[in-house]
PDB file of N, CA and C in Angstrom:
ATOM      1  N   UNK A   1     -54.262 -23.080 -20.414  1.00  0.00           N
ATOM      2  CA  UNK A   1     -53.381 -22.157 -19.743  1.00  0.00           C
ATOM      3  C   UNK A   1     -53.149 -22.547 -18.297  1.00  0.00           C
ATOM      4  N   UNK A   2     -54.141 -22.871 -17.603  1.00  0.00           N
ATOM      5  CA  UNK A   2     -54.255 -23.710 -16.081  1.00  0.00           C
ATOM      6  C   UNK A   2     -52.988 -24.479 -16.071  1.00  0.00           C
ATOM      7  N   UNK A   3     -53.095 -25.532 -16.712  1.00  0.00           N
ATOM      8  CA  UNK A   3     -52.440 -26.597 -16.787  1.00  0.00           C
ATOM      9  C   UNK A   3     -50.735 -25.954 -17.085  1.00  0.00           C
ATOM     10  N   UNK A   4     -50.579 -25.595 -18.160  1.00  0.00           N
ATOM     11  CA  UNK A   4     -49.157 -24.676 -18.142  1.00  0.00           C
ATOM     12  C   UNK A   4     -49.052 -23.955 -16.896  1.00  0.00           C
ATOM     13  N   UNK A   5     -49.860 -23.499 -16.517  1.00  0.00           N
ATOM     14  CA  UNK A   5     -49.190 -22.275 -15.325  1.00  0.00           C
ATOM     15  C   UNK A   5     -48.993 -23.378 -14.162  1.00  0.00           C
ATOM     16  N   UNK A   6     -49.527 -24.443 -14.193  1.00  0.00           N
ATOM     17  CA  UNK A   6     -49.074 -25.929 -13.400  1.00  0.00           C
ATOM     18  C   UNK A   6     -48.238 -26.471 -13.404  1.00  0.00           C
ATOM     19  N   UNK A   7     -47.738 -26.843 -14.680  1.00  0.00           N
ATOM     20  CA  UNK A   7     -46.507 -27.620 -14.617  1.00  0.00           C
ATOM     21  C   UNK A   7     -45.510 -26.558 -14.169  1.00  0.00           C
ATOM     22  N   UNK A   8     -45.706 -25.522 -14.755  1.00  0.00           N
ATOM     23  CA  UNK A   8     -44.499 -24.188 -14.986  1.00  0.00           C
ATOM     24  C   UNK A   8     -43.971 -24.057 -13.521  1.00  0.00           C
ATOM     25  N   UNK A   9     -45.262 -24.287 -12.465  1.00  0.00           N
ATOM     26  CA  UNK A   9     -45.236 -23.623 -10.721  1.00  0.00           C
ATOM     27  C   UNK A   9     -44.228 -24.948 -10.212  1.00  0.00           C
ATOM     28  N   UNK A  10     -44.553 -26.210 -10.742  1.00  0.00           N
ATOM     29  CA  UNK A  10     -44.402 -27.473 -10.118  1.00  0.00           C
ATOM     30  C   UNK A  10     -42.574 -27.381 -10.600  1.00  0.00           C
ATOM     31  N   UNK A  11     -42.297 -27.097 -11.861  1.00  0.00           N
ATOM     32  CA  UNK A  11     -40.884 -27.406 -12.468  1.00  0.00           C
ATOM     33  C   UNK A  11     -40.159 -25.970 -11.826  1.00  0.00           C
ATOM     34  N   UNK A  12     -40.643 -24.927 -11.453  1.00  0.00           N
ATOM     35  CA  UNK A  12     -39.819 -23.785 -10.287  1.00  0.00           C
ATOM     36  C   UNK A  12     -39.769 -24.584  -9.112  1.00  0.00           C
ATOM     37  N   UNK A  13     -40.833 -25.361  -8.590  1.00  0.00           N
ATOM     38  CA  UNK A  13     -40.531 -25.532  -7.292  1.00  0.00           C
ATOM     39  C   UNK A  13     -39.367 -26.739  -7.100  1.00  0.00           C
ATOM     40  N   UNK A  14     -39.064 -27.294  -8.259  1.00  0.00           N
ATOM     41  CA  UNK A  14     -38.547 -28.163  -8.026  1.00  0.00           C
ATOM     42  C   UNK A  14     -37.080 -27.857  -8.313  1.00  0.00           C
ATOM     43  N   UNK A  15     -37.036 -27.282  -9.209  1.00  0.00           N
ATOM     44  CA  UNK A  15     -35.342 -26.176  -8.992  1.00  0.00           C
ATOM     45  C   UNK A  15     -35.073 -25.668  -8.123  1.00  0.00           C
ATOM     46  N   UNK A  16     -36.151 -24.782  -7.086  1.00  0.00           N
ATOM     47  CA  UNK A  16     -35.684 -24.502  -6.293  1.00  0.00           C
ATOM     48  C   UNK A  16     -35.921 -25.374  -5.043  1.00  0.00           C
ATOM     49  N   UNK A  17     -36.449 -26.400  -4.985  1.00  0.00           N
ATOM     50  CA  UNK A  17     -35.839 -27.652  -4.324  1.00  0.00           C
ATOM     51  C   UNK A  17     -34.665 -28.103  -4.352  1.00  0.00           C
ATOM     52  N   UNK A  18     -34.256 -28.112  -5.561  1.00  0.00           N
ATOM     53  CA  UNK A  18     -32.823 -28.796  -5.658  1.00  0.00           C
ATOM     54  C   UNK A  18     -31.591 -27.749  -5.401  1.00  0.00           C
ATOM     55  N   UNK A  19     -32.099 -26.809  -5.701  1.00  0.00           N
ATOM     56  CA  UNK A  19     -31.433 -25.563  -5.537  1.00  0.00           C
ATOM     57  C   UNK A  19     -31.089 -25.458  -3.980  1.00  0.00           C
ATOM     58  N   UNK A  20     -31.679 -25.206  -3.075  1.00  0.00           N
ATOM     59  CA  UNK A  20     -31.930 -25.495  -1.348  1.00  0.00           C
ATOM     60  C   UNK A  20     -31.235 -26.622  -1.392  1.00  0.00           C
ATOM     61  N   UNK A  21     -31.476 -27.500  -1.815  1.00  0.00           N
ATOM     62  CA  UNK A  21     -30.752 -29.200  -1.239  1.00  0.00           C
ATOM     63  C   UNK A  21     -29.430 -28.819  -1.556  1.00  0.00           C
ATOM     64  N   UNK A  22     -29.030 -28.550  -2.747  1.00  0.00           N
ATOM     65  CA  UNK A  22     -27.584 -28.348  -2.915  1.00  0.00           C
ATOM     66  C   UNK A  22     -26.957 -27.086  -1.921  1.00  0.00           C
ATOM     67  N   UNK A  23     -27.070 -26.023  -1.653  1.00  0.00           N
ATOM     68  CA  UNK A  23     -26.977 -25.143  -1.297  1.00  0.00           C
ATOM     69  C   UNK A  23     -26.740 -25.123   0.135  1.00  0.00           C
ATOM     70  N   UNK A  24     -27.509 -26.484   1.337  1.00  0.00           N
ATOM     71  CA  UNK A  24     -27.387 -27.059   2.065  1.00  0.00           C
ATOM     72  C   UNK A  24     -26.445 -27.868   2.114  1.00  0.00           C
ATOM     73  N   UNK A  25     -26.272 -28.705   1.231  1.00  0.00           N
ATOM     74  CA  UNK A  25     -25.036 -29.572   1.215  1.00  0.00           C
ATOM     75  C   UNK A  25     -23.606 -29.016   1.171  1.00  0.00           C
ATOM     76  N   UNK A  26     -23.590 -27.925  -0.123  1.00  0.00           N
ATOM     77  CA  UNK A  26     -22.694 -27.164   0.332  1.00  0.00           C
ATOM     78  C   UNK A  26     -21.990 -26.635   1.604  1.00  0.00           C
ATOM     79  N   UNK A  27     -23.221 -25.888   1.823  1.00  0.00           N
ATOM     80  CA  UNK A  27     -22.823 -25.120   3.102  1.00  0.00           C
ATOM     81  C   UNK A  27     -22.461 -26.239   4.389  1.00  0.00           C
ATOM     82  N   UNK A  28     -22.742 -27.257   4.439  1.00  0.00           N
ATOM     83  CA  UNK A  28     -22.523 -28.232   5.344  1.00  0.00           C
ATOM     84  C   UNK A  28     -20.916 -28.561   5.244  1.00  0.00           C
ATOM     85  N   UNK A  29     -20.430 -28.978   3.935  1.00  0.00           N
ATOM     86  CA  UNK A  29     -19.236 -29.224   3.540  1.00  0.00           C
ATOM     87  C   UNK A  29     -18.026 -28.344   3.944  1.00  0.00           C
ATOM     88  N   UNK A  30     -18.609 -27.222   3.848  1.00  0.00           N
ATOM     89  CA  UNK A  30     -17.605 -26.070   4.155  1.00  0.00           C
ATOM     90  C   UNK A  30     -17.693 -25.816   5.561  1.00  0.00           C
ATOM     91  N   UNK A  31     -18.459 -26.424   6.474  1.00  0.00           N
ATOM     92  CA  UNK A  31     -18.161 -26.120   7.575  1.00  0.00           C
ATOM     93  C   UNK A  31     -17.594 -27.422   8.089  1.00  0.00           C
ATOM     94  N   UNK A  32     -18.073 -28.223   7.454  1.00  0.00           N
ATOM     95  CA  UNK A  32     -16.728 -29.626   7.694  1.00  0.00           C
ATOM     96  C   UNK A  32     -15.290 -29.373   7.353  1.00  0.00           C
ATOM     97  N   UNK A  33     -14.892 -28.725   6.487  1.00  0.00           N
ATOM     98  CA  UNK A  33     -13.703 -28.346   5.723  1.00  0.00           C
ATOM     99  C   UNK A  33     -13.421 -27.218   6.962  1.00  0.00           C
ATOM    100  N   UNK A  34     -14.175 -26.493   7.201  1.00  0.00           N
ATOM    101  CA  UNK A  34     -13.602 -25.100   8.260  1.00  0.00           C
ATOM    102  C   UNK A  34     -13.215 -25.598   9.396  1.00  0.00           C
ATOM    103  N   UNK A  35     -14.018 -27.412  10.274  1.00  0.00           N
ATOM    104  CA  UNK A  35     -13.807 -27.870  11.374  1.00  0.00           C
ATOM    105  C   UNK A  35     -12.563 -28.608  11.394  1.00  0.00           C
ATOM    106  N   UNK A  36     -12.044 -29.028  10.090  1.00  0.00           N
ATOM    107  CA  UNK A  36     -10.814 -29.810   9.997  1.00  0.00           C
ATOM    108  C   UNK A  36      -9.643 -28.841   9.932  1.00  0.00           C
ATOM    109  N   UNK A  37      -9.780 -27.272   9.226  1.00  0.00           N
ATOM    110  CA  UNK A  37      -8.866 -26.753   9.263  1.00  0.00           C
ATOM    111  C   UNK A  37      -8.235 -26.261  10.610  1.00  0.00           C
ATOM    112  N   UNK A  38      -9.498 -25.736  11.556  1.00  0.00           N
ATOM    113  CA  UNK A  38      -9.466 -25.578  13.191  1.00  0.00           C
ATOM    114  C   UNK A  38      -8.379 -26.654  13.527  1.00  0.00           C
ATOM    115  N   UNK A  39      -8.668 -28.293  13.500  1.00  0.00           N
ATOM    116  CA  UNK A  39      -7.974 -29.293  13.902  1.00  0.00           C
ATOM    117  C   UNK A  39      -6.556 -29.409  13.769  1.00  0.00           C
ATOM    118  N   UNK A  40      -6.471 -28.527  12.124  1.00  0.00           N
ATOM    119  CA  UNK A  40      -5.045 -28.887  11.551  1.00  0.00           C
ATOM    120  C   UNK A  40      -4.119 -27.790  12.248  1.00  0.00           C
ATOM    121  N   UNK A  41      -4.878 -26.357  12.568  1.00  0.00           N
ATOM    122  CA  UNK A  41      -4.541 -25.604  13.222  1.00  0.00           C
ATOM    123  C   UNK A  41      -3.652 -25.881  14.427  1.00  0.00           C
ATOM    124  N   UNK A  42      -4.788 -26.803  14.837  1.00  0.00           N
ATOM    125  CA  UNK A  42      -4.590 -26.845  16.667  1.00  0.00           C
ATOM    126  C   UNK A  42      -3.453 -28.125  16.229  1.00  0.00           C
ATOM    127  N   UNK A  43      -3.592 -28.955  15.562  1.00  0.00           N
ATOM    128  CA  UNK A  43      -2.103 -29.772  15.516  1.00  0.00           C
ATOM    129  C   UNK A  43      -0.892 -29.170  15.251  1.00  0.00           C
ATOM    130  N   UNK A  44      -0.744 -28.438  14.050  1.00  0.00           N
ATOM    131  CA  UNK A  44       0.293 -27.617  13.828  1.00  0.00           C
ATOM    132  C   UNK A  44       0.980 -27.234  14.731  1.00  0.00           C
ATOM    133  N   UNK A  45       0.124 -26.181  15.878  1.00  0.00           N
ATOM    134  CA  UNK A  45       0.876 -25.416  17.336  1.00  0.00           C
ATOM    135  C   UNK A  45       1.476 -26.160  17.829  1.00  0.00           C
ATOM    136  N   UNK A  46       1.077 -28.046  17.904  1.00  0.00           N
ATOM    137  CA  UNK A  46       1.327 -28.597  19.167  1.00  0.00           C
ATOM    138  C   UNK A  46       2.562 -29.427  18.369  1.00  0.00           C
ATOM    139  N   UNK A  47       2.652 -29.453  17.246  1.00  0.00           N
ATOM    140  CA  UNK A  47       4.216 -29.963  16.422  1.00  0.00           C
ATOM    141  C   UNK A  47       5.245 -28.853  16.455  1.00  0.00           C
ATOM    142  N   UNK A  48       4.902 -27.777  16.806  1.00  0.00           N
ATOM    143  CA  UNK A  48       5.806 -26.764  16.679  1.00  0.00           C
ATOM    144  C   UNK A  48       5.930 -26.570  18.098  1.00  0.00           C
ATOM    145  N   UNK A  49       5.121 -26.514  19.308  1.00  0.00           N
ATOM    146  CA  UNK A  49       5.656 -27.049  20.577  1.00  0.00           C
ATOM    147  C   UNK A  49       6.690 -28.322  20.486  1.00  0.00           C
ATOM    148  N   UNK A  50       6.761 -29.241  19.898  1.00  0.00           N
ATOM    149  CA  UNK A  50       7.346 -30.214  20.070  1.00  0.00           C
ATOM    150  C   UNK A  50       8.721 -29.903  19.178  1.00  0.00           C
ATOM    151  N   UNK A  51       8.832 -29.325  18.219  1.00  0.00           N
ATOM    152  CA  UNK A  51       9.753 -29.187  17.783  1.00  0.00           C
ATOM    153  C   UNK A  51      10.816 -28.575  18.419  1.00  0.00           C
ATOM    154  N   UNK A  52      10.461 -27.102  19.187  1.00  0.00           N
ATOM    155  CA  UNK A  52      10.639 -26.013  20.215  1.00  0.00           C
ATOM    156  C   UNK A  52      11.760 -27.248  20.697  1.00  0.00           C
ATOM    157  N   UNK A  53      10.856 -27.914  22.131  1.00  0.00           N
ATOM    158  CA  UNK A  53      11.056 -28.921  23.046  1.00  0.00           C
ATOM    159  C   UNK A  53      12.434 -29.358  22.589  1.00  0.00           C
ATOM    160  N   UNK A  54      11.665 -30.164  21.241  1.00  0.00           N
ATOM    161  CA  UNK A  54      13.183 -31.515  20.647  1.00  0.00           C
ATOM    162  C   UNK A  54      14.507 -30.843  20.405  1.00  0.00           C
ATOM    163  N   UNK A  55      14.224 -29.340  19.418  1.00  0.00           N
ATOM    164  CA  UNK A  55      15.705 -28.678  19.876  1.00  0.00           C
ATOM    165  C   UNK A  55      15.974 -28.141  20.867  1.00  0.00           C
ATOM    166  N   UNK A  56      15.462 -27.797  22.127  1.00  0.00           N
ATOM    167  CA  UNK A  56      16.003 -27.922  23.602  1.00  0.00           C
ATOM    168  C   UNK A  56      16.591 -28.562  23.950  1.00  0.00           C
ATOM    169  N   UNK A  57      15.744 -30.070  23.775  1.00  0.00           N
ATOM    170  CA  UNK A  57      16.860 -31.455  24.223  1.00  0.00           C
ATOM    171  C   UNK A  57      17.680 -31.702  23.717  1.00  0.00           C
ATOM    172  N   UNK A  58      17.773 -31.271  22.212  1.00  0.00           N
ATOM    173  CA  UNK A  58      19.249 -31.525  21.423  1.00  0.00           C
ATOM    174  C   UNK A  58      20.729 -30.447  21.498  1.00  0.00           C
ATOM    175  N   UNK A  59      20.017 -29.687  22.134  1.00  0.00           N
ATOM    176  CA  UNK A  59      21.304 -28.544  21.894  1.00  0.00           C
ATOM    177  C   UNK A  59      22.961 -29.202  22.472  1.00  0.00           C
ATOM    178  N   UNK A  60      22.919 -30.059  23.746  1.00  0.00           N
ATOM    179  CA  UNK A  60      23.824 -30.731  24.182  1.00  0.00           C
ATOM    180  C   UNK A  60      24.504 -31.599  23.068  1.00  0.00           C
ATOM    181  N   UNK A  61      23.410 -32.486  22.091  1.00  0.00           N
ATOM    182  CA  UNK A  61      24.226 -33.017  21.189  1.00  0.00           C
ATOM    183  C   UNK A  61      24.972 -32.554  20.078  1.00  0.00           C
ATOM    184  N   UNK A  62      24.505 -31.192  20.159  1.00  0.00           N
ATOM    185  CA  UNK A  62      25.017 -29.975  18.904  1.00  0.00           C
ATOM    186  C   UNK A  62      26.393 -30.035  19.620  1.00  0.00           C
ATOM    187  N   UNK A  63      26.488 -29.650  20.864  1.00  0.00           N
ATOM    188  CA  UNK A  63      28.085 -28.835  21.303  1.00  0.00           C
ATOM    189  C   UNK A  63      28.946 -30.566  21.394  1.00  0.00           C
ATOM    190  N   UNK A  64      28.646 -31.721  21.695  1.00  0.00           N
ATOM    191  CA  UNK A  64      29.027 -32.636  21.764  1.00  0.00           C
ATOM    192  C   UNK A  64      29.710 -33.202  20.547  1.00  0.00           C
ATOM    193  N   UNK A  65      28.684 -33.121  19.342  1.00  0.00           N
ATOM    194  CA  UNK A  65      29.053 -33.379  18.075  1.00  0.00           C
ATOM    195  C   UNK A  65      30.029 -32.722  17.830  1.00  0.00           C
ATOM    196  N   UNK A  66      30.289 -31.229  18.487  1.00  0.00           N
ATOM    197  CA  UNK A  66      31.346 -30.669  17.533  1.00  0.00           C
ATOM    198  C   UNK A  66      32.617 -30.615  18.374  1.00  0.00           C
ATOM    199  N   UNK A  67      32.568 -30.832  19.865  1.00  0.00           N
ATOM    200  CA  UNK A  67      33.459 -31.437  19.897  1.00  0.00           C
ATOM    201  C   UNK A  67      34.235 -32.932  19.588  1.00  0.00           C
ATOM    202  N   UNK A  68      33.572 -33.706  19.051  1.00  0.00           N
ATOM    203  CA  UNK A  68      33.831 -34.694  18.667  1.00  0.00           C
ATOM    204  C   UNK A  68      34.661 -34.880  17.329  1.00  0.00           C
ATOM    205  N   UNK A  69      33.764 -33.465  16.503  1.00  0.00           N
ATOM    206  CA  UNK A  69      34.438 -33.315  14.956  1.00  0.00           C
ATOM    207  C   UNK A  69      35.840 -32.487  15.416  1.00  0.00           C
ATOM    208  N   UNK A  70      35.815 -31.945  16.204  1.00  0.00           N
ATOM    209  CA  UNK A  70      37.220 -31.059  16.773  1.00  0.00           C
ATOM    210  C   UNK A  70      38.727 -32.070  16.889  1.00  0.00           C
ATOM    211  N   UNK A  71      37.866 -33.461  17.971  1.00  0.00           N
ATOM    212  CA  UNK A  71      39.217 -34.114  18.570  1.00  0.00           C
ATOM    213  C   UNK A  71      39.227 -35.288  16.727  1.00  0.00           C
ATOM    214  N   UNK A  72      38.296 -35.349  15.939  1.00  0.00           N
ATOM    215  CA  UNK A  72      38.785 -36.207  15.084  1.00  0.00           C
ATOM    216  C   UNK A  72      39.929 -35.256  14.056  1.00  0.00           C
ATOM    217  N   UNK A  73      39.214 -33.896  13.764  1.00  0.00           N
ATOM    218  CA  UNK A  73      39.948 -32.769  13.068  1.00  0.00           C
ATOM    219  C   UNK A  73      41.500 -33.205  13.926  1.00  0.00           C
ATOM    220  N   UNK A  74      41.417 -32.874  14.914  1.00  0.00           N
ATOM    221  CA  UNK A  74      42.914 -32.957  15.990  1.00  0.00           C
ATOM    222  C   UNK A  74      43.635 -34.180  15.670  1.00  0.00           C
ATOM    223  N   UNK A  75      43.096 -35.645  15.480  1.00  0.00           N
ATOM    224  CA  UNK A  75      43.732 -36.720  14.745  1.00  0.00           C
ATOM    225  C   UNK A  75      43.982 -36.944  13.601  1.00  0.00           C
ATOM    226  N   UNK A  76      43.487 -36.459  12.615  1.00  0.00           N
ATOM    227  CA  UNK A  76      43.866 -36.565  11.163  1.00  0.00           C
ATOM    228  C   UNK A  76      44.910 -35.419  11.055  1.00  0.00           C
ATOM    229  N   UNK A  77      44.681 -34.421  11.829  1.00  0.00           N
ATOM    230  CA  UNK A  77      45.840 -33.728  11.501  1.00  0.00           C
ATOM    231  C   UNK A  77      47.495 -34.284  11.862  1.00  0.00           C
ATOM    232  N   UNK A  78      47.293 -34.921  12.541  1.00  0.00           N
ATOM    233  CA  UNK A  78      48.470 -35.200  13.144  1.00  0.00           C
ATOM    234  C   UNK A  78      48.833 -36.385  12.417  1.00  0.00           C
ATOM    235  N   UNK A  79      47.955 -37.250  12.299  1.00  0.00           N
ATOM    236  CA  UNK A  79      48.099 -38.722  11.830  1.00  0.00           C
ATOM    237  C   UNK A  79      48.573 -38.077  10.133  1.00  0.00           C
ATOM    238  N   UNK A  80      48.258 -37.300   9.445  1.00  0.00           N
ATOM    239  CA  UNK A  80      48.763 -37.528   8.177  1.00  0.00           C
ATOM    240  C   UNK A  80      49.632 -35.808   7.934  1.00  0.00           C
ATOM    241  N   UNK A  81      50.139 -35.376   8.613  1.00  0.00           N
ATOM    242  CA  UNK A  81      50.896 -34.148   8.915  1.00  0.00           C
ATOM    243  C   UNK A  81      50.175 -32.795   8.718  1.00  0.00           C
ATOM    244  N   UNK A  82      49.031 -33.027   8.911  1.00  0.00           N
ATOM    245  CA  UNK A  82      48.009 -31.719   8.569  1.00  0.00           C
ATOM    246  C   UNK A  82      47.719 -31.400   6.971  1.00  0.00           C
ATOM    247  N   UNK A  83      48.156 -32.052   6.322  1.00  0.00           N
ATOM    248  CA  UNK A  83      48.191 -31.825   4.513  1.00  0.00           C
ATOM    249  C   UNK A  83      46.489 -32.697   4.299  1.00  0.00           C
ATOM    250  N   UNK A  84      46.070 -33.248   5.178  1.00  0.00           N
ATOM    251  CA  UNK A  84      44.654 -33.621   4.697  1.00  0.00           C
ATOM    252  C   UNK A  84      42.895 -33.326   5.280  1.00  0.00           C
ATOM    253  N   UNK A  85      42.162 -33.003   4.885  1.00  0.00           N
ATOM    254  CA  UNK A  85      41.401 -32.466   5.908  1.00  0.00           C
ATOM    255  C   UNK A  85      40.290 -34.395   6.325  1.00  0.00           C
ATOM    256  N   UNK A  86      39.457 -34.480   7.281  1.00  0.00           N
ATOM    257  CA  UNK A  86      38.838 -35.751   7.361  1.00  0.00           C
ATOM    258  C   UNK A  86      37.907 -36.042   5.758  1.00  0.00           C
ATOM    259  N   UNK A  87      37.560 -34.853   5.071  1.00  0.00           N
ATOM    260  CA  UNK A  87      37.051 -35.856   4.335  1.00  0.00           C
ATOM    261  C   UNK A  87      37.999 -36.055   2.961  1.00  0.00           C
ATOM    262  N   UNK A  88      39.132 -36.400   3.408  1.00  0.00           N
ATOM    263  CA  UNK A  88      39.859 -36.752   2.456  1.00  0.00           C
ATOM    264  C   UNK A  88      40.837 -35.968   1.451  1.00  0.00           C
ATOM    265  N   UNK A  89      40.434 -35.071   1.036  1.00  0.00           N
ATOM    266  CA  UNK A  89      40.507 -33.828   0.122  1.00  0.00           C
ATOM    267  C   UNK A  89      41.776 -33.299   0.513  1.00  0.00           C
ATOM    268  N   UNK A  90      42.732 -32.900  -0.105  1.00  0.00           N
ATOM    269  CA  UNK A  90      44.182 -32.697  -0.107  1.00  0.00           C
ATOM    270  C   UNK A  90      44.050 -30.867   0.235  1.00  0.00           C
ATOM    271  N   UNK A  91      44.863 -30.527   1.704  1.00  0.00           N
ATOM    272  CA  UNK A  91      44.759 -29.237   1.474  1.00  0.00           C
ATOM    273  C   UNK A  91      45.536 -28.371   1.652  1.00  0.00           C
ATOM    274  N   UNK A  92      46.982 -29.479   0.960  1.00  0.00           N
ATOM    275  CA  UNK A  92      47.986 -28.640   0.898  1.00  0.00           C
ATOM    276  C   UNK A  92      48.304 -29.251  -0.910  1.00  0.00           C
ATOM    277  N   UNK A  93      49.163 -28.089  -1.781  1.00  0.00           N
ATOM    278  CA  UNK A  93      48.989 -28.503  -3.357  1.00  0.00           C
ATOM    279  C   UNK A  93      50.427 -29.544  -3.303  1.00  0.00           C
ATOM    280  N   UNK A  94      49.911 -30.314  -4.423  1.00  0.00           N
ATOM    281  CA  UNK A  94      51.002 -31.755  -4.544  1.00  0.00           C
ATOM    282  C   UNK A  94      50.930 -33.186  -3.911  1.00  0.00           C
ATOM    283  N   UNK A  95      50.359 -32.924  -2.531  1.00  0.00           N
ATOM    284  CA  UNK A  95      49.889 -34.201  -2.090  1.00  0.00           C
ATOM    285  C   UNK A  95      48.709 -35.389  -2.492  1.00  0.00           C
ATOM    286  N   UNK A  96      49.547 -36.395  -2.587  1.00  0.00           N
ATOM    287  CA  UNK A  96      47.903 -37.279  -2.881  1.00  0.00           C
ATOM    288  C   UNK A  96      47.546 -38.142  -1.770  1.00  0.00           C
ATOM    289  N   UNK A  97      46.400 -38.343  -1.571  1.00  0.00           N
ATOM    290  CA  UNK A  97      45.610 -38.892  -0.794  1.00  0.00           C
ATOM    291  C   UNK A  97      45.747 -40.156  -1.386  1.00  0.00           C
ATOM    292  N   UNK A  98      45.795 -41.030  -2.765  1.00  0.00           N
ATOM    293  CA  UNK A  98      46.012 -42.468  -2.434  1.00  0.00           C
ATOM    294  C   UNK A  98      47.245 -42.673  -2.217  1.00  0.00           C
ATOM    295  N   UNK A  99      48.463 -41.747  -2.011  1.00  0.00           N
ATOM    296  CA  UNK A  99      49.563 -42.301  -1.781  1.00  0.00           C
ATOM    297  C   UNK A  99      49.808 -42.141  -0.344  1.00  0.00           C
ATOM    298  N   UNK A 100      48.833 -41.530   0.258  1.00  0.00           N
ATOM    299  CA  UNK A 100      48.707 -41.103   1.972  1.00  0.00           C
ATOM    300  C   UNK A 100      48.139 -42.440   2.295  1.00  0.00           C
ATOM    301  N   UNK A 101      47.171 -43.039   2.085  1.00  0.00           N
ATOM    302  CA  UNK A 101      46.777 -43.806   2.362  1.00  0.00           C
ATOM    303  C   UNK A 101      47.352 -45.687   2.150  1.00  0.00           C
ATOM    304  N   UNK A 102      48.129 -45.714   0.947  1.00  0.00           N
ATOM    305  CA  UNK A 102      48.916 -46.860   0.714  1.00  0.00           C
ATOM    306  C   UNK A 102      50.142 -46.681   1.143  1.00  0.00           C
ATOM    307  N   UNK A 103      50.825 -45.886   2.050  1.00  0.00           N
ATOM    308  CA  UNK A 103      52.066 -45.335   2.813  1.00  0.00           C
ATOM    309  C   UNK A 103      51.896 -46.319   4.091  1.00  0.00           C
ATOM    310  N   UNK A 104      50.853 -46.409   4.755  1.00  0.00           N
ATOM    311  CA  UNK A 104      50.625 -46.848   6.594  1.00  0.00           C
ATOM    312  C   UNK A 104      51.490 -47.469   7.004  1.00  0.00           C
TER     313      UNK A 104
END
């Protein structure tokens, strides 16, 4: 009976050895995983500062671009009597665009 109540003490302690070891490891992991999420955190803010920023600096090319699409709108209209819009597309009914274009 000695001997059983021996091994029996020795094979608990050793589950709950392994039991602790794992349980440690765990808990280690998850606070590695919790320190990277902090990181991803703190990057996130500072891409979304930057984003903020980059459309600040772009807003000039917004109003630029569209005046640009304005004065080309202003040449195609004229250049093909207003019956075509720039991307091609007929937007008055009856006209064709390959015969607009093999006309020049």
């Amino acid at each position: 009976m000695i001997i059983k109540d021996y091994w029996f003490k020795v094979l608990v302690g050793i589950i709950t050895a392994l039991i602790g070891v794992g349980y440690t490891a765990v808990e280690k992991r998850i606070d590695t995983i919790e320190a990277q999420l902090e990181i991803l955190k703190e990057k996130e803010a500072a891409c979304a500062e930057r984003i903020v920023r980059i459309e600040a600096d772009t807003s000039w090319l917004k109003k630029s671009n569209s005046r640009i699409e304005n004065k080309l709108d202003m040449y195609f209209d004229k250049r093909y009597n207003r019956g075509f819009s720039r991307s091609g597309t007929s937007v008055l009914p009856g006209n064709n665009w390959e015969r607009m274009l093999n006309k020049k």
